[in-house]
Each structure stands twice: as structure tokens, then as C-alpha cells.
N, C-alpha and C. Protein backbone atom coordinates (compact mmCIF):
# COMPACT_ATOMS: atom_id res chain seq x y z
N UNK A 1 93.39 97.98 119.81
CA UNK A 1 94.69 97.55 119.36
C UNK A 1 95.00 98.09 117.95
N UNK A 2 94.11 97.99 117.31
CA UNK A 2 94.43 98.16 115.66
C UNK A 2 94.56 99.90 116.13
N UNK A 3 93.80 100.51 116.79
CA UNK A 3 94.78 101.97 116.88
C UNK A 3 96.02 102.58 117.23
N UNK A 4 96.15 101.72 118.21
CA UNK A 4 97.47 101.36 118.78
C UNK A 4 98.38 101.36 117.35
N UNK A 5 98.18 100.28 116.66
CA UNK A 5 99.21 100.14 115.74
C UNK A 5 99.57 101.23 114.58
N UNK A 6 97.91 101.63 114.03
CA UNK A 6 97.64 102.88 113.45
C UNK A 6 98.80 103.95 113.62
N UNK A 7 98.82 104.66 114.86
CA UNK A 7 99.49 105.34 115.07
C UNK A 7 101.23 105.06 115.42
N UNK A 8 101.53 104.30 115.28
CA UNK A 8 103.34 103.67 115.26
C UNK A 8 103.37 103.68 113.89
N UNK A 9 102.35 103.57 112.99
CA UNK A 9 102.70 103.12 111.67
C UNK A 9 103.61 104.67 111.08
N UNK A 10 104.55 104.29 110.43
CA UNK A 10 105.11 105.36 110.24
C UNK A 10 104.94 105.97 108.25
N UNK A 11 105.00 107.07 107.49
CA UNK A 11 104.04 107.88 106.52
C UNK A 11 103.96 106.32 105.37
N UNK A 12 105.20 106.01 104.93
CA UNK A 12 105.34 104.71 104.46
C UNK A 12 104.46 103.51 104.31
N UNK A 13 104.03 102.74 105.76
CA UNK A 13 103.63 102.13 105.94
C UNK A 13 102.60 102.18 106.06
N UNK A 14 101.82 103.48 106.60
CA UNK A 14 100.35 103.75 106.24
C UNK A 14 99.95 103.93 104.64
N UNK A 15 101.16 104.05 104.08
CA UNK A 15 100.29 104.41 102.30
C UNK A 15 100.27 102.71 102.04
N UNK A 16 101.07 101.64 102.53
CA UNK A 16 101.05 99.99 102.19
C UNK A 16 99.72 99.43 103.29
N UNK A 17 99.00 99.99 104.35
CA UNK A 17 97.89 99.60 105.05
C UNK A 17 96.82 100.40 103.77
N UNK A 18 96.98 101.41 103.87
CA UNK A 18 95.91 101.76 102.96
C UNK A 18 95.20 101.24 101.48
N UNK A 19 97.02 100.97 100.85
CA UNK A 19 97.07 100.30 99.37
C UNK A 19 96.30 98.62 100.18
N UNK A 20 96.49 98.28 100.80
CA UNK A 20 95.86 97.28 100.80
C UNK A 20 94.44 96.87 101.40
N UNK A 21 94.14 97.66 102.24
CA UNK A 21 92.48 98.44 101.94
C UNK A 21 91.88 98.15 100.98
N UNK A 22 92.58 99.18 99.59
CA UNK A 22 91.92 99.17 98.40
C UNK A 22 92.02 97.73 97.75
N UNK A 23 92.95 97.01 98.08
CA UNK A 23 92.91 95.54 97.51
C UNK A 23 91.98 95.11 98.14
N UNK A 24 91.61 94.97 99.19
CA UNK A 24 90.44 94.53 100.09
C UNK A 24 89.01 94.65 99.45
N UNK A 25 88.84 95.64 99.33
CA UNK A 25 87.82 96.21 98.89
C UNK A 25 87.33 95.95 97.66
N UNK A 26 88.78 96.29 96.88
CA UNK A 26 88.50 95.74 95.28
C UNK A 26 88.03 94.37 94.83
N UNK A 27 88.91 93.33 96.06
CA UNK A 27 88.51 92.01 95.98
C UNK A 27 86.84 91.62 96.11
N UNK A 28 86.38 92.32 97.25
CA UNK A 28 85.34 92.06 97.64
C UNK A 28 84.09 92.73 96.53
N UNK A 29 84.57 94.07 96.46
CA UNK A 29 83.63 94.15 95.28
C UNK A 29 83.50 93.55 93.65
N UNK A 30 84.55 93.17 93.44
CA UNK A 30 84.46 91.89 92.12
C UNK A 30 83.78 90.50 92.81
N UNK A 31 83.79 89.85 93.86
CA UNK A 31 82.89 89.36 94.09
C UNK A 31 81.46 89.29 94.05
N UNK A 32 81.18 90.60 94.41
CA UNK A 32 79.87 91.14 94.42
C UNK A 32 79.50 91.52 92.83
N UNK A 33 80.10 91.52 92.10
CA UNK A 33 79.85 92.10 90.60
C UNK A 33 79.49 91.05 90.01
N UNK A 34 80.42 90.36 89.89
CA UNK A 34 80.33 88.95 89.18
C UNK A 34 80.92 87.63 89.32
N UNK A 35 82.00 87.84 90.49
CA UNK A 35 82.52 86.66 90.74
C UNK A 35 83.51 86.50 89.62
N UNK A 36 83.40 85.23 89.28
CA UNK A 36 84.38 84.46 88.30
C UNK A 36 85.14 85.60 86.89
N UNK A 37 84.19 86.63 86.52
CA UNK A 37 84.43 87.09 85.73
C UNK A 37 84.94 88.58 86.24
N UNK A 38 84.94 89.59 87.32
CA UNK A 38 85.56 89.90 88.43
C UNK A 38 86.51 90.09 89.12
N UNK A 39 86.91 88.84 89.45
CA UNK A 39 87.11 88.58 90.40
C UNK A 39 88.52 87.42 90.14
N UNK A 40 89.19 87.41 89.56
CA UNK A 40 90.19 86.31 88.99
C UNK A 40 91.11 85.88 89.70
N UNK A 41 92.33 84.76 89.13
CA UNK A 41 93.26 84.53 90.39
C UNK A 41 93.96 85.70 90.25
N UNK A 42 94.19 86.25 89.54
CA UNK A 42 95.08 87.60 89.95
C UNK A 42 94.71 88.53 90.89
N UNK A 43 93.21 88.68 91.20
CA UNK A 43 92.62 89.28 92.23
C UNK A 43 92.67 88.53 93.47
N UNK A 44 92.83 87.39 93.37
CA UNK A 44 92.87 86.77 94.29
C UNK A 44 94.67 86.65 95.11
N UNK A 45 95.85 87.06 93.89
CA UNK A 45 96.94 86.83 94.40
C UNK A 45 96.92 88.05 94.91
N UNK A 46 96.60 89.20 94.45
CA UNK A 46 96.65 90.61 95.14
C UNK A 46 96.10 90.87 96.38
N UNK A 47 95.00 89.83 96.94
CA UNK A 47 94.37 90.13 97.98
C UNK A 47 95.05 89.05 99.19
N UNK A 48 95.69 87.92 98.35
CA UNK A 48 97.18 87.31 99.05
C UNK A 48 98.44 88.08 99.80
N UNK A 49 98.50 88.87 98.62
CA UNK A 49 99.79 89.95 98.76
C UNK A 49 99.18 91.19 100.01
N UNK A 50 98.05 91.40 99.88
CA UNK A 50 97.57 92.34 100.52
C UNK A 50 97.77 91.99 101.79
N UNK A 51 97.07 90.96 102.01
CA UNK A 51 97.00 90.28 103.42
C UNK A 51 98.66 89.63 104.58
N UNK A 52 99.32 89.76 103.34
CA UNK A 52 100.47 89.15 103.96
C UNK A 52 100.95 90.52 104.12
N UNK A 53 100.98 91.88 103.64
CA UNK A 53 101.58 93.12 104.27
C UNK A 53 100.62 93.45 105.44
N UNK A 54 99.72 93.19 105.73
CA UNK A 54 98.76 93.50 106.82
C UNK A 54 99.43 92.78 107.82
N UNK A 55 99.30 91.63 107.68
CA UNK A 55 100.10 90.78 108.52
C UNK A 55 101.43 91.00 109.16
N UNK A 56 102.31 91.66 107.86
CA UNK A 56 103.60 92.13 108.08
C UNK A 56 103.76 93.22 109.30
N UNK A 57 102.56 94.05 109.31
CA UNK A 57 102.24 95.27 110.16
C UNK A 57 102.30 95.25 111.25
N UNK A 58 101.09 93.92 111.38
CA UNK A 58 100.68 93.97 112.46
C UNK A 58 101.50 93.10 113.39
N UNK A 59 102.29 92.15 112.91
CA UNK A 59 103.58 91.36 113.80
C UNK A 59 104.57 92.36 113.99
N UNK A 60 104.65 93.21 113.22
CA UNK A 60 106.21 93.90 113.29
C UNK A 60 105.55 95.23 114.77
N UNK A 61 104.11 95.80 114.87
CA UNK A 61 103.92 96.65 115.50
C UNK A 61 102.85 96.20 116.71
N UNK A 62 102.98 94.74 116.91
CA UNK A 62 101.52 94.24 117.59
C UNK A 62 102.47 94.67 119.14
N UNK A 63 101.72 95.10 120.70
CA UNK A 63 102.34 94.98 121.60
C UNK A 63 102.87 93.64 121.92
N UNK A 64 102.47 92.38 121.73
CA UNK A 64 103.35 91.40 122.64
C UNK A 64 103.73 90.74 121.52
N UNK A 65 103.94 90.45 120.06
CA UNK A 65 104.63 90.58 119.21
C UNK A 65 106.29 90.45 119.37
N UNK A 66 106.94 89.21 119.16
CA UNK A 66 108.30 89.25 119.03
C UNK A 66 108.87 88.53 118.32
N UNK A 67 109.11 89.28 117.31
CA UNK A 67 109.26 88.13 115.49
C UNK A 67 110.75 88.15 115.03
N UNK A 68 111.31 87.12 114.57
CA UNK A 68 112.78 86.86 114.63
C UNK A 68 112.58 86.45 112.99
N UNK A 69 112.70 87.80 112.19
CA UNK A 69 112.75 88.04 111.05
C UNK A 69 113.70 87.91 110.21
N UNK A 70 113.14 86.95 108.65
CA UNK A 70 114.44 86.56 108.20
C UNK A 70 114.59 87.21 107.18
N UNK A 71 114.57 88.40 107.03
CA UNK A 71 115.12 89.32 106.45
C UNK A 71 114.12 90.41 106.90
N UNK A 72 115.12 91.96 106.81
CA UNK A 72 114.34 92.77 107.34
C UNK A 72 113.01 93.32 106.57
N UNK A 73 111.93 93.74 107.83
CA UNK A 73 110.26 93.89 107.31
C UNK A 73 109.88 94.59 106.06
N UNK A 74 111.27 95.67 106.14
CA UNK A 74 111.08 96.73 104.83
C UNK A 74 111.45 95.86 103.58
N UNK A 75 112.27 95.22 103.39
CA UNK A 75 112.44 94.30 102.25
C UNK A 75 111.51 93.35 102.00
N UNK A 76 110.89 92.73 103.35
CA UNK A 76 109.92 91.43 103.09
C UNK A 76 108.40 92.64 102.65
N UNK A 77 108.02 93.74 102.62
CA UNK A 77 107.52 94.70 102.63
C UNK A 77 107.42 94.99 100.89
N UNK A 78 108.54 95.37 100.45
CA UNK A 78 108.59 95.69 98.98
C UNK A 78 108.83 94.68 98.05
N UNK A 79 109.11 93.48 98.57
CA UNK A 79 109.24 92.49 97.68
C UNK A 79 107.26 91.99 97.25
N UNK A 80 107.05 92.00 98.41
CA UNK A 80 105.58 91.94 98.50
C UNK A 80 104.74 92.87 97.50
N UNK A 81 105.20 94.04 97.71
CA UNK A 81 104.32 95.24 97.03
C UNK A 81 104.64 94.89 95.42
N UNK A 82 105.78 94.41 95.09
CA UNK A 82 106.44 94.59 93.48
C UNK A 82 105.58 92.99 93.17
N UNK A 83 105.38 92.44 94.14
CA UNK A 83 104.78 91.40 93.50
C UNK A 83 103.03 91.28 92.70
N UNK A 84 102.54 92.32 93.97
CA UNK A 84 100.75 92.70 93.70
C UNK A 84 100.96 93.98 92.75
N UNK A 85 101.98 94.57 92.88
CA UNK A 85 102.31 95.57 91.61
C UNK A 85 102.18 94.91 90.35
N UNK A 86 102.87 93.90 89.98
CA UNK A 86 103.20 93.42 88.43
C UNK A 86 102.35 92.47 88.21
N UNK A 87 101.47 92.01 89.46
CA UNK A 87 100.14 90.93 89.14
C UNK A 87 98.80 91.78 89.05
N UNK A 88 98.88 92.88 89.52
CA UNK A 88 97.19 93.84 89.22
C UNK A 88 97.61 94.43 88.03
N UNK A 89 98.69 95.21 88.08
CA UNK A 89 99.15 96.03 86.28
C UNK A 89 98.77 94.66 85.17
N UNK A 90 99.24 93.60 85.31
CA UNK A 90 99.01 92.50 84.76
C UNK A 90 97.57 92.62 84.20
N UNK A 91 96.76 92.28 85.43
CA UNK A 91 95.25 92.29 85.12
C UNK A 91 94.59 93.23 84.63
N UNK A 92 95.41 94.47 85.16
CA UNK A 92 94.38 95.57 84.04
C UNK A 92 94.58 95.65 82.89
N UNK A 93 96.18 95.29 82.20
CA UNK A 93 96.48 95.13 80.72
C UNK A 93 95.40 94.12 80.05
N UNK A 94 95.50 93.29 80.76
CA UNK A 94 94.20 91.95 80.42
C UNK A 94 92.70 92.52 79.79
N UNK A 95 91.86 93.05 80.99
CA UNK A 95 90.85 94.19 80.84
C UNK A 95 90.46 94.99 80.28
N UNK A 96 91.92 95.64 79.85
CA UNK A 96 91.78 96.79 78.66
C UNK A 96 91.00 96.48 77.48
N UNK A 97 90.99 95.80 76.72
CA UNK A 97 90.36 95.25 75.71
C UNK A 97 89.28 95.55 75.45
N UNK A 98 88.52 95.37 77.10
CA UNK A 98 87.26 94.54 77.20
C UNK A 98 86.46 95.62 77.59
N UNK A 99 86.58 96.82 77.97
CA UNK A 99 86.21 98.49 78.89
C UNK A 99 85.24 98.42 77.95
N UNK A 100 84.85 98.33 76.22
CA UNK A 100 83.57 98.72 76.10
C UNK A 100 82.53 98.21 76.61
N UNK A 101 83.09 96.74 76.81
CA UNK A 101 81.95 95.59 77.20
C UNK A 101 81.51 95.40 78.78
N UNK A 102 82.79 95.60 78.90
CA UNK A 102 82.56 95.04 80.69
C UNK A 102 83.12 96.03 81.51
N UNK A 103 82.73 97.77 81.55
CA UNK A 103 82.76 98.91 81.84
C UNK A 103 82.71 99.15 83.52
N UNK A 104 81.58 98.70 84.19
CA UNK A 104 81.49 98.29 85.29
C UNK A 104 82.39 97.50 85.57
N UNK A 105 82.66 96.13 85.64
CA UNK A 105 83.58 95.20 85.54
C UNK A 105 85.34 95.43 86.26
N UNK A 106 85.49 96.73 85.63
CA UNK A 106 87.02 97.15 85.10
C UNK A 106 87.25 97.93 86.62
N UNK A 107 86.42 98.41 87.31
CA UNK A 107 86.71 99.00 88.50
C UNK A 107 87.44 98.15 90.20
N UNK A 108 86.65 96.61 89.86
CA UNK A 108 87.79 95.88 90.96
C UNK A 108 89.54 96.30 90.70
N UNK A 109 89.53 95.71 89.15
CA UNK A 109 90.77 95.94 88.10
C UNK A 109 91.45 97.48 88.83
N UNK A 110 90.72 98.61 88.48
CA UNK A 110 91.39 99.70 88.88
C UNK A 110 91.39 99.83 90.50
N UNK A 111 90.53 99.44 91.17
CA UNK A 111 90.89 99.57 92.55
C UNK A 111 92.39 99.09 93.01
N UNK A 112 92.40 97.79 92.65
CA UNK A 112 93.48 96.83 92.69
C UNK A 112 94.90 97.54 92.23
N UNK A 113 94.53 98.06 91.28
CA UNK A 113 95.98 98.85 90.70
C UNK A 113 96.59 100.00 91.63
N UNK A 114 95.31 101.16 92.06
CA UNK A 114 95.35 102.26 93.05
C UNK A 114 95.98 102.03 94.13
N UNK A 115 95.50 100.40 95.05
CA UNK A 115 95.52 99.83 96.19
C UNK A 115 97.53 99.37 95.80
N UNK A 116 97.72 98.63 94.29
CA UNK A 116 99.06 98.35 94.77
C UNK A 116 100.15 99.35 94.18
N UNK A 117 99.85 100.25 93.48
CA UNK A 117 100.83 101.56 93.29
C UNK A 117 100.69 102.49 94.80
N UNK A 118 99.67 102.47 95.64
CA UNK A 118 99.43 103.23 97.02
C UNK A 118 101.07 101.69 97.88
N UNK A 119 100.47 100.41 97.73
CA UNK A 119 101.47 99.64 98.35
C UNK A 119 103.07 100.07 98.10
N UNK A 120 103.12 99.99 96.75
CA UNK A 120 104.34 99.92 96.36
C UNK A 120 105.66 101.10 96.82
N UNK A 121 104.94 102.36 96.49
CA UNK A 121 105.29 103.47 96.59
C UNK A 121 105.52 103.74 98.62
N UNK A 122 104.69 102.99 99.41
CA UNK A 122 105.00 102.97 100.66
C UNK A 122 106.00 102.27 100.88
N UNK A 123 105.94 101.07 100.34
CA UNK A 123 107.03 100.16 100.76
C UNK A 123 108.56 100.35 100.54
N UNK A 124 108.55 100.70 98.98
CA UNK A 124 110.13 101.94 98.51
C UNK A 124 110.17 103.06 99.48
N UNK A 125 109.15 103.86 100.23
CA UNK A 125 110.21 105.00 101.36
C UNK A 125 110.44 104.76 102.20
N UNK A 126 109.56 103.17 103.06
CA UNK A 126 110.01 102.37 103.77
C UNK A 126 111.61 101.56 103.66
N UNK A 127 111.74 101.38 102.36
CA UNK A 127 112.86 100.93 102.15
C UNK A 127 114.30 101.74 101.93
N UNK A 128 114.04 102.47 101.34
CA UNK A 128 114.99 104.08 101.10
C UNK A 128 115.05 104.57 102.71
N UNK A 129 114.07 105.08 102.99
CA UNK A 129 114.36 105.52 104.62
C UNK A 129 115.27 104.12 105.25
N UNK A 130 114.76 103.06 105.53
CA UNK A 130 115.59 102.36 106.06
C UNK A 130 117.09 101.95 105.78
N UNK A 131 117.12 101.89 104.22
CA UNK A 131 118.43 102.36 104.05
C UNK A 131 119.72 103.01 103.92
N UNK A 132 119.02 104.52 104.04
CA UNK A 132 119.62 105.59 104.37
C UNK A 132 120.16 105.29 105.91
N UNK A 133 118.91 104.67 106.95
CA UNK A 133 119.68 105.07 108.16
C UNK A 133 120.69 103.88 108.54
């Protein structure tokens, strides 16, 4: 199934599956680093945000899937992305400080950022394309 969907996903929406990958990942490896220090609620709202565009995906492209959407996916899509956008940029401004000390540390931080500028940037040609047509 998840290939199934893979391939419907259209250039857009694969760069917002991917960006949120890297939130995935990022989350999980600040866990593994250190947890609390890691791993923060901001990592934790990003991997919120992450999960709810996954979600978004996979209802909008699942086969028996029939969702009576209250506003359209591309908007519920980029509102999402601008949100894990301005909460990971957030956290890495936070971090900065700290790169001599906590060097290792700073890489959930940058995953998270990669994962929601990869979101964001899908979700705007998702949204531009959709508005154009």
C-alpha cells in the first residue's frame, strides 16, 4: 500500500513525505542522544506536524479513503509545513549559542530544519500548482 501511494504522490508532496522523514528521524535520534536535552517540545511539535502531513497523504491517497475535507489538502498541507517551519527555525536559533558545547547535540536541531524547509517548499508547489489550476 504505502507504494501504491508513493507513486500518486505527486513532485510536491514527495519533497513534504520526505521533509518529514527527516523529522522522523531527527526526532528519534535526539532521543537516542540525550533525550530531554535533544530532544525538546519543539522537537516534539515538529514530529506532531510531521505526522499530521503523513497522515494528510495518506487519507487524501489511501485506496478506500473518502475524506470530506474542510478545507482543501494543499492548504491544510502548508499551513502545517509553516507551522514545523517557524517551530524547528525556532529551535535552531535556540542551539546556536550552544554548537561549542553541545556539537553533537545540534544535529536532531539541523535534521529538523532540512526535514521542514524539504516540507515547506513541497507544500508551496503543492499550493501554487493548485492554485494556478
Amino acid at each position: 500500500m504505502a507504494t501504491q501511494i508513493w507513486n500518486r504522490l505527486q513532485p510536491g508532496e514527495r519533497l513534504i513525505a520526505i521533509g518529514s522523514g527527516l523529522i522522523l528521524a531527527a526526532w528519534v535520534i535526539g532521543i537516542v542522544l540525550g533525550g530531554g536535552i535533544a530532544a525538546g517540545a519543539t522537537d516534539t511539535i515538529g514530529l506532531l506536524g510531521a505526522l499530521v502531513a503523513l497522515g494528510v497523504l495518506v487519507a487524501r491517497y489511501a485506496p478506500n479513503a473518502h475524506v470530506t475535507w474542510p478545507a482543501q489538502p494543499e492548504v491544510i498541507l502548508l499551513v502545517d509545513a509553516a507551522i514545523v517551519a517557524l517551530v524547528t527555525l525556532l529551535e535552531l536559533l535556540w542551539w546556536l549559542p550552544f554548537i561549542a558545547y553541545f556539537g553533537a547535540y545540534l544535529l536532531p536541531a539541523l535534521l529538523s530544519v532540512a526535514g521542514a524547509v524539504s516540507m515547506a517548499a513541497g507544500a508551496y508547489r503543492g499550493w501554487a500548482a493548485a492554485r494556478a489550476a
